[in-house]
C-alpha atoms as a PDB file:
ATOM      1  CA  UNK A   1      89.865 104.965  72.429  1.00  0.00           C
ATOM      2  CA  UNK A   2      88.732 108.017  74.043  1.00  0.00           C
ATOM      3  CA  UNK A   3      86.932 105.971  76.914  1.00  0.00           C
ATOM      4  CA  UNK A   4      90.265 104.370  77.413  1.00  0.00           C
ATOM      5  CA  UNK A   5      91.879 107.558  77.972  1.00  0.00           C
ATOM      6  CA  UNK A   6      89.657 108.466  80.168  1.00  0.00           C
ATOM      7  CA  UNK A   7      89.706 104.980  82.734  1.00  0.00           C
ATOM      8  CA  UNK A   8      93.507 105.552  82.548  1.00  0.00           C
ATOM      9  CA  UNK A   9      93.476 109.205  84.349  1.00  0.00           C
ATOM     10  CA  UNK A  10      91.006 108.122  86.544  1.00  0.00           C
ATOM     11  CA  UNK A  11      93.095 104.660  87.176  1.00  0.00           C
ATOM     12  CA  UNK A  12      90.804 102.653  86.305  1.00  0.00           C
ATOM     13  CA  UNK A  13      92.937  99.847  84.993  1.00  0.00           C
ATOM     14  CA  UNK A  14      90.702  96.867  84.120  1.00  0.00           C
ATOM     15  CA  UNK A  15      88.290  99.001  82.294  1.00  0.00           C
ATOM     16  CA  UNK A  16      91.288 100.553  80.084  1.00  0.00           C
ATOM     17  CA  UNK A  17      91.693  97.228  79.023  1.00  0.00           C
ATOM     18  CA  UNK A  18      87.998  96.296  78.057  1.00  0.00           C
ATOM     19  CA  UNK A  19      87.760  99.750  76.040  1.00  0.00           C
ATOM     20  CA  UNK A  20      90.887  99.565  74.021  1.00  0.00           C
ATOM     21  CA  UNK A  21      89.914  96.248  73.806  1.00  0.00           C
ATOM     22  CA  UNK A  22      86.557  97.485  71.634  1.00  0.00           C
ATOM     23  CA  UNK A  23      88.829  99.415  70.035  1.00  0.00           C
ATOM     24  CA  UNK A  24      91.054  97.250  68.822  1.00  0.00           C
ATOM     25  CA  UNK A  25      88.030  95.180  67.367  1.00  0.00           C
ATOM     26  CA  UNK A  26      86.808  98.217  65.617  1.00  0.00           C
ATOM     27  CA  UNK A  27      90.551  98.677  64.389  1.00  0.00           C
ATOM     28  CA  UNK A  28      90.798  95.512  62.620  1.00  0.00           C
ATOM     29  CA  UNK A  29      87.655  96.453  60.533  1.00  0.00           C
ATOM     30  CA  UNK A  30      89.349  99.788  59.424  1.00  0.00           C
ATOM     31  CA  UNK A  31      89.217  99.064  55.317  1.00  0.00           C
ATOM     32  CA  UNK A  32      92.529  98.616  53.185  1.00  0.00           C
ATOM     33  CA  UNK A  33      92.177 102.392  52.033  1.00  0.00           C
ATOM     34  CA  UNK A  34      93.093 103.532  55.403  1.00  0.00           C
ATOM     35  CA  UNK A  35      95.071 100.509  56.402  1.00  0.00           C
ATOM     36  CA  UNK A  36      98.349 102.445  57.820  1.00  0.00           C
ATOM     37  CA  UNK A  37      96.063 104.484  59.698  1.00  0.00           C
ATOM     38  CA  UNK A  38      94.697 101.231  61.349  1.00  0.00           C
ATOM     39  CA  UNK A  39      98.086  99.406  62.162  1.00  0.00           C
ATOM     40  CA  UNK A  40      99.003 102.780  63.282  1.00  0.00           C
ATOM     41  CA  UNK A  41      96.249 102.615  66.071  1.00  0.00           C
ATOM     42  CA  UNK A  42      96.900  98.903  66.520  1.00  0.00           C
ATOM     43  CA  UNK A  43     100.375 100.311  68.169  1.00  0.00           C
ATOM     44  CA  UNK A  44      98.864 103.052  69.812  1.00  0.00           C
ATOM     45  CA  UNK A  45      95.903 100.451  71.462  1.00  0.00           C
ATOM     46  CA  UNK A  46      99.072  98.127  72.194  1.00  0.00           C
ATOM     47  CA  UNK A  47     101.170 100.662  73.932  1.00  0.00           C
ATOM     48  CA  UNK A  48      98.109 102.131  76.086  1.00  0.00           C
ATOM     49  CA  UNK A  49      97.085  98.435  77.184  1.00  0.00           C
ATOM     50  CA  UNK A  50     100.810  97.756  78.099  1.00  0.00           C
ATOM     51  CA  UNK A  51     101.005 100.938  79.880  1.00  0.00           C
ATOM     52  CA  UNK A  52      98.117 100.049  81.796  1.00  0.00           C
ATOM     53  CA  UNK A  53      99.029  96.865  83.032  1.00  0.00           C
ATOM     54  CA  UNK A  54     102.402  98.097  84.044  1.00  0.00           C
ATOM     55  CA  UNK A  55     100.216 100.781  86.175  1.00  0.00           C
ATOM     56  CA  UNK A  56      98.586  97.806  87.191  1.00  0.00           C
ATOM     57  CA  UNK A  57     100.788  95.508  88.238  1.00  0.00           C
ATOM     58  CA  UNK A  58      99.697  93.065  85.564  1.00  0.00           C
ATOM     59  CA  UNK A  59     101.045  91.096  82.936  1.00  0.00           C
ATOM     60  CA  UNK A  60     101.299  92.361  79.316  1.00  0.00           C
ATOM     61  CA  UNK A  61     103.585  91.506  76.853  1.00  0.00           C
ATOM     62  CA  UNK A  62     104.053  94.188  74.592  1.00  0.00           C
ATOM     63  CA  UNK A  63     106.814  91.912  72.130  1.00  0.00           C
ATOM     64  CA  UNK A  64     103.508  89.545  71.442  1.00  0.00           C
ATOM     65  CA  UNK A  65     101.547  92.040  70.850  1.00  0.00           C
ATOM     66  CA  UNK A  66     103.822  94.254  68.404  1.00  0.00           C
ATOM     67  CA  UNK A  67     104.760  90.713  66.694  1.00  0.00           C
ATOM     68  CA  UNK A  68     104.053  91.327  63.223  1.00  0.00           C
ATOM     69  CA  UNK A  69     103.753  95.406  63.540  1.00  0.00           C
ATOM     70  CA  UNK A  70     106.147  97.487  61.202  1.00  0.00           C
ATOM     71  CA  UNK A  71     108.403  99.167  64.076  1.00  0.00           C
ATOM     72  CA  UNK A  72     110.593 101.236  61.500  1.00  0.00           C
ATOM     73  CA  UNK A  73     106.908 103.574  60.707  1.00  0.00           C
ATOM     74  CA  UNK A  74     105.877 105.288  63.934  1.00  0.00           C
ATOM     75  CA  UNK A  75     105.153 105.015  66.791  1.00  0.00           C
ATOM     76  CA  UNK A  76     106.687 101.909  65.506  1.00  0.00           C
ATOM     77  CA  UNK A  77     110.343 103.709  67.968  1.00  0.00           C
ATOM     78  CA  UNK A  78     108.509 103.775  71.107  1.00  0.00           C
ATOM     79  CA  UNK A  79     107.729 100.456  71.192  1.00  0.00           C
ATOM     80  CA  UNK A  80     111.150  99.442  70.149  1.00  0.00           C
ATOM     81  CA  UNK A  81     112.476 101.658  73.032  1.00  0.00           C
ATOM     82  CA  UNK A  82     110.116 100.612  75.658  1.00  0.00           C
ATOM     83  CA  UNK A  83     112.012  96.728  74.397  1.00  0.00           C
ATOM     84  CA  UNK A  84     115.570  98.289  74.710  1.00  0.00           C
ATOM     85  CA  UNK A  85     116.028  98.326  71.167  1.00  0.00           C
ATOM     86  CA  UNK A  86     116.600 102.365  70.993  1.00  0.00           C
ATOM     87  CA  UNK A  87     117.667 104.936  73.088  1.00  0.00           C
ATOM     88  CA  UNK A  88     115.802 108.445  73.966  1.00  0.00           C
ATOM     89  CA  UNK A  89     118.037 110.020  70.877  1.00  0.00           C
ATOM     90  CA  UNK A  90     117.252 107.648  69.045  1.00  0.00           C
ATOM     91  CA  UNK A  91     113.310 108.082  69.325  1.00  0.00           C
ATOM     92  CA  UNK A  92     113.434 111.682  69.435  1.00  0.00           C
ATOM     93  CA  UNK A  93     114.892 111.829  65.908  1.00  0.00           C
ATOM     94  CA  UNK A  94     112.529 109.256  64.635  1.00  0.00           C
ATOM     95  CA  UNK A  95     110.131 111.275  65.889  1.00  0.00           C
ATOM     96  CA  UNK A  96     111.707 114.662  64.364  1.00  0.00           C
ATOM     97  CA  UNK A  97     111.964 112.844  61.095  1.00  0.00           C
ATOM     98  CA  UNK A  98     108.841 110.924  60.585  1.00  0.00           C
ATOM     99  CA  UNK A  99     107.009 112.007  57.301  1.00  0.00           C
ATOM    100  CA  UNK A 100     103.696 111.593  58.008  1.00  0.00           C
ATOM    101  CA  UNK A 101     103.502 114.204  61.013  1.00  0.00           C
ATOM    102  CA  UNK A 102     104.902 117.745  62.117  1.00  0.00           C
ATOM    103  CA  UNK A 103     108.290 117.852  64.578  1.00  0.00           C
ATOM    104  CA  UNK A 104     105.905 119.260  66.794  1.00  0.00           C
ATOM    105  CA  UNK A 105     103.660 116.286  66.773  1.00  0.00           C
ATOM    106  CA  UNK A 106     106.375 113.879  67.270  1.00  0.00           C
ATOM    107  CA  UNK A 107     108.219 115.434  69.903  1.00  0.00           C
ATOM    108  CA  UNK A 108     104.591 115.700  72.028  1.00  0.00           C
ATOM    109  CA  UNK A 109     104.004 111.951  71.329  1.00  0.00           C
ATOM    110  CA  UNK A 110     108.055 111.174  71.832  1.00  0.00           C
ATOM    111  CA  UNK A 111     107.948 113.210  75.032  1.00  0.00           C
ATOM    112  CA  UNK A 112     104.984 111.826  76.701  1.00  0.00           C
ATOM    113  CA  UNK A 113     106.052 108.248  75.771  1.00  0.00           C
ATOM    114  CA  UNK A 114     109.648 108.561  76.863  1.00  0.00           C
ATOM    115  CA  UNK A 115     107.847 110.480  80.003  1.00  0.00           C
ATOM    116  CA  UNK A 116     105.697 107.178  81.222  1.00  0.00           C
ATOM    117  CA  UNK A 117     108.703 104.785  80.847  1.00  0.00           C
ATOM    118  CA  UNK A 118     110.805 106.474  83.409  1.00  0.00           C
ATOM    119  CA  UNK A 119     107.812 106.928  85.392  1.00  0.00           C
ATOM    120  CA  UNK A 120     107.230 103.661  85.207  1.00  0.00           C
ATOM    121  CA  UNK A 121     110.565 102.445  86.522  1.00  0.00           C
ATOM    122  CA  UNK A 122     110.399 104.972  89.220  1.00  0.00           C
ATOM    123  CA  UNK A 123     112.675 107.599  87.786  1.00  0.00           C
ATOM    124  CA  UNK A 124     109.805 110.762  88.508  1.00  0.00           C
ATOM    125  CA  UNK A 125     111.986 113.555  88.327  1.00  0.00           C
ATOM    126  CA  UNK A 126     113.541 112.162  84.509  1.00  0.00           C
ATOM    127  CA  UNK A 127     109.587 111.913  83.975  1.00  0.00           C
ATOM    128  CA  UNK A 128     108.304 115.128  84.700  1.00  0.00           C
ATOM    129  CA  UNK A 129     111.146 116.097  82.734  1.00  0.00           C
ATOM    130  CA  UNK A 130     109.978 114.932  79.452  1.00  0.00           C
ATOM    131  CA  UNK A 131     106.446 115.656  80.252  1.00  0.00           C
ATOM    132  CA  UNK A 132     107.202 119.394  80.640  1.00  0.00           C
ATOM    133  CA  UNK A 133     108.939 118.974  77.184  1.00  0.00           C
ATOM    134  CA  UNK A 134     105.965 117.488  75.801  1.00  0.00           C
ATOM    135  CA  UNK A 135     104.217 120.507  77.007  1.00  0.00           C
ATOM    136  CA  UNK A 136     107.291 122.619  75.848  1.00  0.00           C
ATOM    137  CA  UNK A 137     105.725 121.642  72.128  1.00  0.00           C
ATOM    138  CA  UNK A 138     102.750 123.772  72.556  1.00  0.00           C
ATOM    139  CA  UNK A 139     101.244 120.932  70.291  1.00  0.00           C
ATOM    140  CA  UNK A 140      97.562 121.470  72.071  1.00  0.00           C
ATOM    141  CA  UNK A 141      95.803 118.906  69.334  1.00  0.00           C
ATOM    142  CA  UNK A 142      98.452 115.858  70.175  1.00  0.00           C
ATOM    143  CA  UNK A 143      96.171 114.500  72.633  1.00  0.00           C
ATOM    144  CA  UNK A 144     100.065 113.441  74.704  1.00  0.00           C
ATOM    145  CA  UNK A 145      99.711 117.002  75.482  1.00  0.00           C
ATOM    146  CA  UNK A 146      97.094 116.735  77.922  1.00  0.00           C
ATOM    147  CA  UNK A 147      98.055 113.841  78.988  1.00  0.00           C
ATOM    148  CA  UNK A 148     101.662 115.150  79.885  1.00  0.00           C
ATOM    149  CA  UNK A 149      99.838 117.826  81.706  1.00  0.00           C
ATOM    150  CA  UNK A 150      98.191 115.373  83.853  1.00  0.00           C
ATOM    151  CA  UNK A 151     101.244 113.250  84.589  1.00  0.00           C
ATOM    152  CA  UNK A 152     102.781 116.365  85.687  1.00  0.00           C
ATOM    153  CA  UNK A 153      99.820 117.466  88.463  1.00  0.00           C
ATOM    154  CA  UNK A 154      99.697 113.557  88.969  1.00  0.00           C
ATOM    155  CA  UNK A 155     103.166 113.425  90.145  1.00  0.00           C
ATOM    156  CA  UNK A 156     103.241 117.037  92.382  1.00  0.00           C
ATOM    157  CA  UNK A 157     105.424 118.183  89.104  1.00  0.00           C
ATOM    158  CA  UNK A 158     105.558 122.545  88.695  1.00  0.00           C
END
């Protein structure tokens, strides 16, 4: 996935595709014992290769490719918000409630996510306002982090 990350700073778009692509492979192979850890990636690989072809210009359907994911576990909310199925509040307590990681964590991830959508639909300023927030977590090991802080030099953000 890491390869992924790094064709998406650099913006290079088709190759984020063939990466997560590999990844995705390698995800399916993960073994029952970590199984929510793999369908948990699966989301993660499906949000980054919709986020990419929306960079893009290309088409990606991120409803067919969530069919059959379990939206109510996270990041499960992003993806139901990036459908219009919740609102920012709505994520940002799913985030600030989800078991399995620290506020911290979720509001980074929550953040950076919420972040790319307006920035996606041209709303930079509403962007760079949730990236700073993501930054505002001091969460340096949620890799969002650095992304965030990219988005924000990306965009000419302070």
């Amino acid at each position: 996935m890491n390869l992924g990350f790094a064709h998406f700073y650099k913006r290079g778009y088709a190759a984020v595709d063939d990466s997560f692509t590999v990844a995705l492979e390698a995800a399916h192979g993960i073994p029952d014992a970590v199984a929510a850890f793999g369908h948990q990636v699966r989301q993660y690989i499906a949000l980054w290769r919709f986020l990419s072809a929306a960079q893009n210009g290309s088409e990606y359907s991120l409803e067919d490719r969530a069919a059959g994911f379990d939206l109510s576990a996270w990041p499960g909310p992003i993806i139901r918000f990036y459908q219009d199925q919740m609102s920012v509040e709505e994520v940002l307590e799913a985030a600030r409630s989800d078991p399995l990681q620290t506020e911290e964590e979720g509001l980074c991830e929550a953040h950076y996510y919420i972040g790319q959508h307006f920035l996606l639909n041209g709303e930079t300023e509403r962007a760079a306002q949730h990236f700073a927030a993501t930054l505002a977590t001091n969460d340096f090991y949620c890799f969002e982090y650095g992304f965030a802080a990219a988005e924000l030099e990306l965009i000419g953000a302070d």
